[in-house]
PDB file of N, CA and C in Angstrom:
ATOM      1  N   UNK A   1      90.398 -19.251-122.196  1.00  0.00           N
ATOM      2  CA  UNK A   1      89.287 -18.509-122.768  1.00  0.00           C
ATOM      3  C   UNK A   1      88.706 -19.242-123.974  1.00  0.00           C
ATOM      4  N   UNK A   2      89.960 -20.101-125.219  1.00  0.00           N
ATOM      5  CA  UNK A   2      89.122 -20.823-125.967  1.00  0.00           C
ATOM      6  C   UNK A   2      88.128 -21.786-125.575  1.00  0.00           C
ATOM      7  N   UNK A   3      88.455 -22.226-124.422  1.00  0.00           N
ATOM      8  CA  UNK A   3      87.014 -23.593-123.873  1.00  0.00           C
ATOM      9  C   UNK A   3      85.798 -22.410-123.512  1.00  0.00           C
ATOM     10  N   UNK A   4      85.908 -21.371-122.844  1.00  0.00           N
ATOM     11  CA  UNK A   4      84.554 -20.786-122.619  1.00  0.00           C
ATOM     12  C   UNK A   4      83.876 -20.579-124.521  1.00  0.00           C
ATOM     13  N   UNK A   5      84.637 -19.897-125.269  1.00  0.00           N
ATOM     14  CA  UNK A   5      84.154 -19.772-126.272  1.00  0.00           C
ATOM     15  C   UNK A   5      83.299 -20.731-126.693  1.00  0.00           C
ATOM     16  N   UNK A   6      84.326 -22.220-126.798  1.00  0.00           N
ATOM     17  CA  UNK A   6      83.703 -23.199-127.442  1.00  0.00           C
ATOM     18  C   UNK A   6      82.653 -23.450-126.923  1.00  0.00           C
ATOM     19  N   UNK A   7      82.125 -23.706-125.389  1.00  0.00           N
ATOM     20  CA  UNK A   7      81.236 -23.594-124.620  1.00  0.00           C
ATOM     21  C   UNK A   7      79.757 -22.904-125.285  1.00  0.00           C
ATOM     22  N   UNK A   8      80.268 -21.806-125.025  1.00  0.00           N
ATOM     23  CA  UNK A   8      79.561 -20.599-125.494  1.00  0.00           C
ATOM     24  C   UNK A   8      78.822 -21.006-126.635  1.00  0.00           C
ATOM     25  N   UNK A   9      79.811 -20.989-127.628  1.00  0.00           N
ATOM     26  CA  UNK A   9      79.061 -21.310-129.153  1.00  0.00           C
ATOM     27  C   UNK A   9      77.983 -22.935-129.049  1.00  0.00           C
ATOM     28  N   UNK A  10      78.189 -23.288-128.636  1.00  0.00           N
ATOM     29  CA  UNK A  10      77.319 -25.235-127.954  1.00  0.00           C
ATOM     30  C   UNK A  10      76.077 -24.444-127.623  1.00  0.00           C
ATOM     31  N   UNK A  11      75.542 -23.398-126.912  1.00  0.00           N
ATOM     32  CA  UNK A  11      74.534 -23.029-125.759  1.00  0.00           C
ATOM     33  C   UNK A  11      73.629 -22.838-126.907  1.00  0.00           C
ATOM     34  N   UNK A  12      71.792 -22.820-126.657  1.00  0.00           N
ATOM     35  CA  UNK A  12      71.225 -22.733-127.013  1.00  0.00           C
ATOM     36  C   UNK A  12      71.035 -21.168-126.904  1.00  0.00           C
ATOM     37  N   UNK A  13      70.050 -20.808-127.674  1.00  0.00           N
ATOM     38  CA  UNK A  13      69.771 -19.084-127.399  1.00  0.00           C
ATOM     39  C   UNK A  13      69.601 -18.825-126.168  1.00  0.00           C
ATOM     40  N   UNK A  14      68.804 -19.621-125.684  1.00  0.00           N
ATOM     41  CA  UNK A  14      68.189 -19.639-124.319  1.00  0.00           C
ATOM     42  C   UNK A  14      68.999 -19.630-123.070  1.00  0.00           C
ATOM     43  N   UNK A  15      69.908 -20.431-123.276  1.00  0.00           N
ATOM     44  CA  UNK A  15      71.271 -20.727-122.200  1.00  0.00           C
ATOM     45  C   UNK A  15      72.250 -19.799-122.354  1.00  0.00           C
ATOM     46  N   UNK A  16      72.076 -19.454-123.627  1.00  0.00           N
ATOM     47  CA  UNK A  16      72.905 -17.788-123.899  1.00  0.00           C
ATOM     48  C   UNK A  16      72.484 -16.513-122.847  1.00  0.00           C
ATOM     49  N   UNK A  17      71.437 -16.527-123.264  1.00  0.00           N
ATOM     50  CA  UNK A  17      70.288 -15.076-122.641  1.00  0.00           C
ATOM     51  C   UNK A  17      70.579 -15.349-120.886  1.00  0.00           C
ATOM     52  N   UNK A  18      70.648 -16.764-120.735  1.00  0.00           N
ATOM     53  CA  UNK A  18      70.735 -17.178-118.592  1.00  0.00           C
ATOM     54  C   UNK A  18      72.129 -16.795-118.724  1.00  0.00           C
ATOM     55  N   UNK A  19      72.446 -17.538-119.579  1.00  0.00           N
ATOM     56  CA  UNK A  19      74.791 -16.893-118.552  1.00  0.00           C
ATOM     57  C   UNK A  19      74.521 -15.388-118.819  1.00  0.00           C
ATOM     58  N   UNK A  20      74.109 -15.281-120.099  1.00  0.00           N
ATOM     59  CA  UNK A  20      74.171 -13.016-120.054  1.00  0.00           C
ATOM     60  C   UNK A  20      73.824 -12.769-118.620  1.00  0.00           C
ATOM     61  N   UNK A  21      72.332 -12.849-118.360  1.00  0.00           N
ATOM     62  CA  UNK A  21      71.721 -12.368-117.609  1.00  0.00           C
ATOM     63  C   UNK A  21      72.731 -12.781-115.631  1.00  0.00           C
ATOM     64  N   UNK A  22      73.229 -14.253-115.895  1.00  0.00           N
ATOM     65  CA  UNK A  22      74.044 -14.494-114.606  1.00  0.00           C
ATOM     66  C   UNK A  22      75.587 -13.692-114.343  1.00  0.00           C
ATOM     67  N   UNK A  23      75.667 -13.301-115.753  1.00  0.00           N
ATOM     68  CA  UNK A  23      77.142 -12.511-115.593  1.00  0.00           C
ATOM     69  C   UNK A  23      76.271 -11.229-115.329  1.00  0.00           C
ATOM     70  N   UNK A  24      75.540 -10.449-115.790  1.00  0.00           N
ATOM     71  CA  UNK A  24      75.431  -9.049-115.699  1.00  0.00           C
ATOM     72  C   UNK A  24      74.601  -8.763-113.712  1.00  0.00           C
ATOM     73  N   UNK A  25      74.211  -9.857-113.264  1.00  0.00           N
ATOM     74  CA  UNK A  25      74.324 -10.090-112.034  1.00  0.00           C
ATOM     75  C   UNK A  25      75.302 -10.289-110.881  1.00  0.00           C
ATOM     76  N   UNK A  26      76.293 -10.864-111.752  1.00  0.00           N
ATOM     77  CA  UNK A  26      77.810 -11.090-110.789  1.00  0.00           C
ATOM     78  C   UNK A  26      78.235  -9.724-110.922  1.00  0.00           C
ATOM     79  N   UNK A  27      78.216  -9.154-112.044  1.00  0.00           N
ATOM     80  CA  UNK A  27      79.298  -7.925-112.133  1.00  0.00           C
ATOM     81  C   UNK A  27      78.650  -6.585-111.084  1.00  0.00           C
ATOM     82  N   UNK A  28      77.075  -6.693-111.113  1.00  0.00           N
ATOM     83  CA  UNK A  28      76.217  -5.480-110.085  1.00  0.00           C
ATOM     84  C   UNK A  28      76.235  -5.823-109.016  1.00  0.00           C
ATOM     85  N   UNK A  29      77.363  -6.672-108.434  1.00  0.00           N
ATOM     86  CA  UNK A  29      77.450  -6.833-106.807  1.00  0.00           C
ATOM     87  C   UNK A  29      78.862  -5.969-106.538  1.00  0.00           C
ATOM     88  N   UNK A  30      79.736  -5.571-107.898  1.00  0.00           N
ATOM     89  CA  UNK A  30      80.911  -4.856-107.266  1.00  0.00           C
ATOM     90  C   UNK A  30      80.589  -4.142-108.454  1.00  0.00           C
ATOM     91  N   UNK A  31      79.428  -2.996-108.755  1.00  0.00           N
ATOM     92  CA  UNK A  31      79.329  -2.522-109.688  1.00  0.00           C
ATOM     93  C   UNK A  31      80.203  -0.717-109.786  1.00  0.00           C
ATOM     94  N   UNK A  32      80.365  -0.467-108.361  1.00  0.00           N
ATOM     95  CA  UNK A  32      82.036   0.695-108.011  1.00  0.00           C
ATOM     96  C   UNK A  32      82.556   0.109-108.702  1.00  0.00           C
ATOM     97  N   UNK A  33      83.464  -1.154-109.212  1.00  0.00           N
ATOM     98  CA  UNK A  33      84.362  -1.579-109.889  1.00  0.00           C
ATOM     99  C   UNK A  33      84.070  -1.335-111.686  1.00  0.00           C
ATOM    100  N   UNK A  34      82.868  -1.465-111.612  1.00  0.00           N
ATOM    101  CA  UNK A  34      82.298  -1.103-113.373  1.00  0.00           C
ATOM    102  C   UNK A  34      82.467   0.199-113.939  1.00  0.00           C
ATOM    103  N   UNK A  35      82.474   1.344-113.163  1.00  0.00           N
ATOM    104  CA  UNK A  35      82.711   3.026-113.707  1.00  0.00           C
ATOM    105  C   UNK A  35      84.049   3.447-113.515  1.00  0.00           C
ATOM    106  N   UNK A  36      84.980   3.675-114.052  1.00  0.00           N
ATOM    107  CA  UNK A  36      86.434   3.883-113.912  1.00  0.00           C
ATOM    108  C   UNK A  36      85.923   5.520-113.390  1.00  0.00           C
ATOM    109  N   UNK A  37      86.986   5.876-112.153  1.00  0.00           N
ATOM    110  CA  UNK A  37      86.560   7.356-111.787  1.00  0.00           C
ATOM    111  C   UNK A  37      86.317   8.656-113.161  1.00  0.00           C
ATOM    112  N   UNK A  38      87.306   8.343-114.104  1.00  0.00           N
ATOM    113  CA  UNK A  38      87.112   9.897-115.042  1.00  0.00           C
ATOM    114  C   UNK A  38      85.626   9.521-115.408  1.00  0.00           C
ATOM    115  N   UNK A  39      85.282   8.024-115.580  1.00  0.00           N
ATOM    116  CA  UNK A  39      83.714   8.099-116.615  1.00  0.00           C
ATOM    117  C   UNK A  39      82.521   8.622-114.875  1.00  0.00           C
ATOM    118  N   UNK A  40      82.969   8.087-114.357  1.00  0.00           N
ATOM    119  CA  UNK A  40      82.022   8.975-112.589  1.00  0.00           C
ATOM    120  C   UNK A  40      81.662  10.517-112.898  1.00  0.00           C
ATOM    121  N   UNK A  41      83.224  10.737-113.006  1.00  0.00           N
ATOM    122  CA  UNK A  41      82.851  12.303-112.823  1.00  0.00           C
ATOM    123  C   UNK A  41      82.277  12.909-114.177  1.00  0.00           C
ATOM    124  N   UNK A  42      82.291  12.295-115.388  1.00  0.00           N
ATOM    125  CA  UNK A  42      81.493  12.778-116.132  1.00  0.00           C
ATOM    126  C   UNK A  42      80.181  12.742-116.178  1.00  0.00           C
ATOM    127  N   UNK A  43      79.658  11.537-115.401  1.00  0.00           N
ATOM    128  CA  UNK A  43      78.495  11.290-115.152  1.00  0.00           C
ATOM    129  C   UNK A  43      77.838  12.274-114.458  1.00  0.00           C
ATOM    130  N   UNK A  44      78.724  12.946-113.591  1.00  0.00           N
ATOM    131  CA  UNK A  44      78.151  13.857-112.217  1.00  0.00           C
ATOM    132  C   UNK A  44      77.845  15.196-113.000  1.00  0.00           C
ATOM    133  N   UNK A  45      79.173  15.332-114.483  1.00  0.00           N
ATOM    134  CA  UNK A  45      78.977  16.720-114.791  1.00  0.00           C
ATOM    135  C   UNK A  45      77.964  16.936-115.497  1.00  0.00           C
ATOM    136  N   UNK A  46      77.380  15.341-115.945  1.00  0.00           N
ATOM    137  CA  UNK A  46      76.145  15.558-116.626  1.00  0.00           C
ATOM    138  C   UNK A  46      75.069  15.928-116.246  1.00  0.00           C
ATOM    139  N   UNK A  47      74.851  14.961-114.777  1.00  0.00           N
ATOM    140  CA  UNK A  47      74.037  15.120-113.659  1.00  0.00           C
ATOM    141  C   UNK A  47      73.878  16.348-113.120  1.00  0.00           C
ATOM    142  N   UNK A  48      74.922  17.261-113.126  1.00  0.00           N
ATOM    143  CA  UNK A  48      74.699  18.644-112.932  1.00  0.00           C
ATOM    144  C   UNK A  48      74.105  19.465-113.889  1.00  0.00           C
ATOM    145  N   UNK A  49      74.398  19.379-115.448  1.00  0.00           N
ATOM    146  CA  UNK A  49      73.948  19.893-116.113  1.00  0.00           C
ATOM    147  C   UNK A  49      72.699  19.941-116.740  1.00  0.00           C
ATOM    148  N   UNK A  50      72.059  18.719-116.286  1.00  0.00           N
ATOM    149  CA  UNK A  50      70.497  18.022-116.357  1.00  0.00           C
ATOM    150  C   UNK A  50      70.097  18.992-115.201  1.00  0.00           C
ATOM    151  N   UNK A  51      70.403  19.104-113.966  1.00  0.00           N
ATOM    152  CA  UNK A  51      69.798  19.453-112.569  1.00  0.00           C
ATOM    153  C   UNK A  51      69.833  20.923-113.064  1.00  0.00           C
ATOM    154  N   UNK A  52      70.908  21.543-113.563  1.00  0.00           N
ATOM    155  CA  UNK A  52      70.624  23.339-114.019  1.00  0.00           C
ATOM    156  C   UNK A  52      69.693  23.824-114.670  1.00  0.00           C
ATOM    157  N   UNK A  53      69.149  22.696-115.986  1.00  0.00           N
ATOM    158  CA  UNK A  53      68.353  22.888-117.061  1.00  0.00           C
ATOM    159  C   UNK A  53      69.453  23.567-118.150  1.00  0.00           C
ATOM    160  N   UNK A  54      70.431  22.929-118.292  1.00  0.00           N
ATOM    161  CA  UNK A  54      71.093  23.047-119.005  1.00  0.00           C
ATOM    162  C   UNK A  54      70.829  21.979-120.211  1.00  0.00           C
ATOM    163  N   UNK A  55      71.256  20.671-119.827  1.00  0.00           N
ATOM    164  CA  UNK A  55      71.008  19.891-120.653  1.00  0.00           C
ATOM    165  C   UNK A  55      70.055  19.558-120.436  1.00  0.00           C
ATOM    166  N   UNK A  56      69.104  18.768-121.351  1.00  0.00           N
ATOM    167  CA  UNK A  56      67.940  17.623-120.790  1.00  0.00           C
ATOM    168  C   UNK A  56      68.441  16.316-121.762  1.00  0.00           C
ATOM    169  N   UNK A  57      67.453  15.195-121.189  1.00  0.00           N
ATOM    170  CA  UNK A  57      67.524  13.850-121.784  1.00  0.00           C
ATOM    171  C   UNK A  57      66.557  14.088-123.065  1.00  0.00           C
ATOM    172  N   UNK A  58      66.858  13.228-124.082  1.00  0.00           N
ATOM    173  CA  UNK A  58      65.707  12.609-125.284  1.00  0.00           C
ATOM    174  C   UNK A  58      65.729  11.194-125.387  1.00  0.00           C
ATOM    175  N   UNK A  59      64.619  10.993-125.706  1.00  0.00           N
ATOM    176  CA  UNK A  59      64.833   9.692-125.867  1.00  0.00           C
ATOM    177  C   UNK A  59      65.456   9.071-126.771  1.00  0.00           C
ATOM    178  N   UNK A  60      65.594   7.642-126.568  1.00  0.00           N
ATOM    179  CA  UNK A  60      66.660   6.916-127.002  1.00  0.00           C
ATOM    180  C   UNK A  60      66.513   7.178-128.886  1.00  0.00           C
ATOM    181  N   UNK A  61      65.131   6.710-128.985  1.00  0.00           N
ATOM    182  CA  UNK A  61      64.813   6.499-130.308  1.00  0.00           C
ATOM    183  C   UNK A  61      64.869   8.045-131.068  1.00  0.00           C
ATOM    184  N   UNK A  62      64.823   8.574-130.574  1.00  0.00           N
ATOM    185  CA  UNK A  62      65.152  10.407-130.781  1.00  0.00           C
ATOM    186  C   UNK A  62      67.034  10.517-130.944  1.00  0.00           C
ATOM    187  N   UNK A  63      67.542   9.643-130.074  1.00  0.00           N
ATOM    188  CA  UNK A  63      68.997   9.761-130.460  1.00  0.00           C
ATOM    189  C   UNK A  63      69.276   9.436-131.338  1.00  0.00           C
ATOM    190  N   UNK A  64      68.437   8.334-131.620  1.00  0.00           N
ATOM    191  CA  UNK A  64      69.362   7.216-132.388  1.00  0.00           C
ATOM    192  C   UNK A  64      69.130   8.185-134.177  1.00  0.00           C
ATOM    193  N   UNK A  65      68.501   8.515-134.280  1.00  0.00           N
ATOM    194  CA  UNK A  65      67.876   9.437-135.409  1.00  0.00           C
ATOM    195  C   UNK A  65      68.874  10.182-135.785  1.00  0.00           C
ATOM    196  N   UNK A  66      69.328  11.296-134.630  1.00  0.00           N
ATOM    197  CA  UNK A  66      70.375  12.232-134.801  1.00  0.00           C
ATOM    198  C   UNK A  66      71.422  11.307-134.987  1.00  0.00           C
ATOM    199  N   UNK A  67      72.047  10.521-134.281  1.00  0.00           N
ATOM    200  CA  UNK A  67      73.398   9.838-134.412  1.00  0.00           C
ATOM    201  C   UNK A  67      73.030   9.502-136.738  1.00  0.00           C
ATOM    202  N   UNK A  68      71.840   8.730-136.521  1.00  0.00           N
ATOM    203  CA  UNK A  68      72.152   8.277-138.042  1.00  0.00           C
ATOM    204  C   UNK A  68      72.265   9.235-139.164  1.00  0.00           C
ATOM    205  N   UNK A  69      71.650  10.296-138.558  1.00  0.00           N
ATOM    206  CA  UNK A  69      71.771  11.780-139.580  1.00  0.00           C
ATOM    207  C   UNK A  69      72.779  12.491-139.368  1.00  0.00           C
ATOM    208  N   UNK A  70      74.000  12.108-138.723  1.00  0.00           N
ATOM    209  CA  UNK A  70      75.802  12.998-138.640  1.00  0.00           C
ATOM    210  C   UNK A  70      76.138  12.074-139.579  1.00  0.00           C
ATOM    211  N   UNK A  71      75.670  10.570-139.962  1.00  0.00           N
ATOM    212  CA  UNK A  71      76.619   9.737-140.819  1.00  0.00           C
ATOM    213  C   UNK A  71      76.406  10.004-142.044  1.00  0.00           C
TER     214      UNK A  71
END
């Protein structure tokens, strides 16, 4: 893992942003493997609770507001 690092740190921004973008491509071909089942089913209970009108979405920049106003 230290040679990828060292690697890593050598890359231009640019060659940074292509391996990101080539890893986050390798990983969405077995992306079942990316959600461990408990985080699934929370997803679903959310998904249900959006579909009731229970919960709804806000946007991001609307979260991010609340998150900085609990600190």
């Amino acid at each position: 893992m230290l040679a990828v690092a060292e690697a890593i740190d050598k890359m231009t921004t640019a060659e940074k942003f292509d391996t990101l973008n080539y890893l986050w491509s390798s990983l969405s071909i077995s992306s079942d493997e990316l959600v461990p089942d408990w985080h699934r089913r929370e997803l679903e209970k959310t998904e249900a609770r959006v579909a009731a009108g229970v919960e709804r979405p806000i946007p991001w920049d609307v979260a991010k507001e609340i998150i900085k106003g609990a600190f």
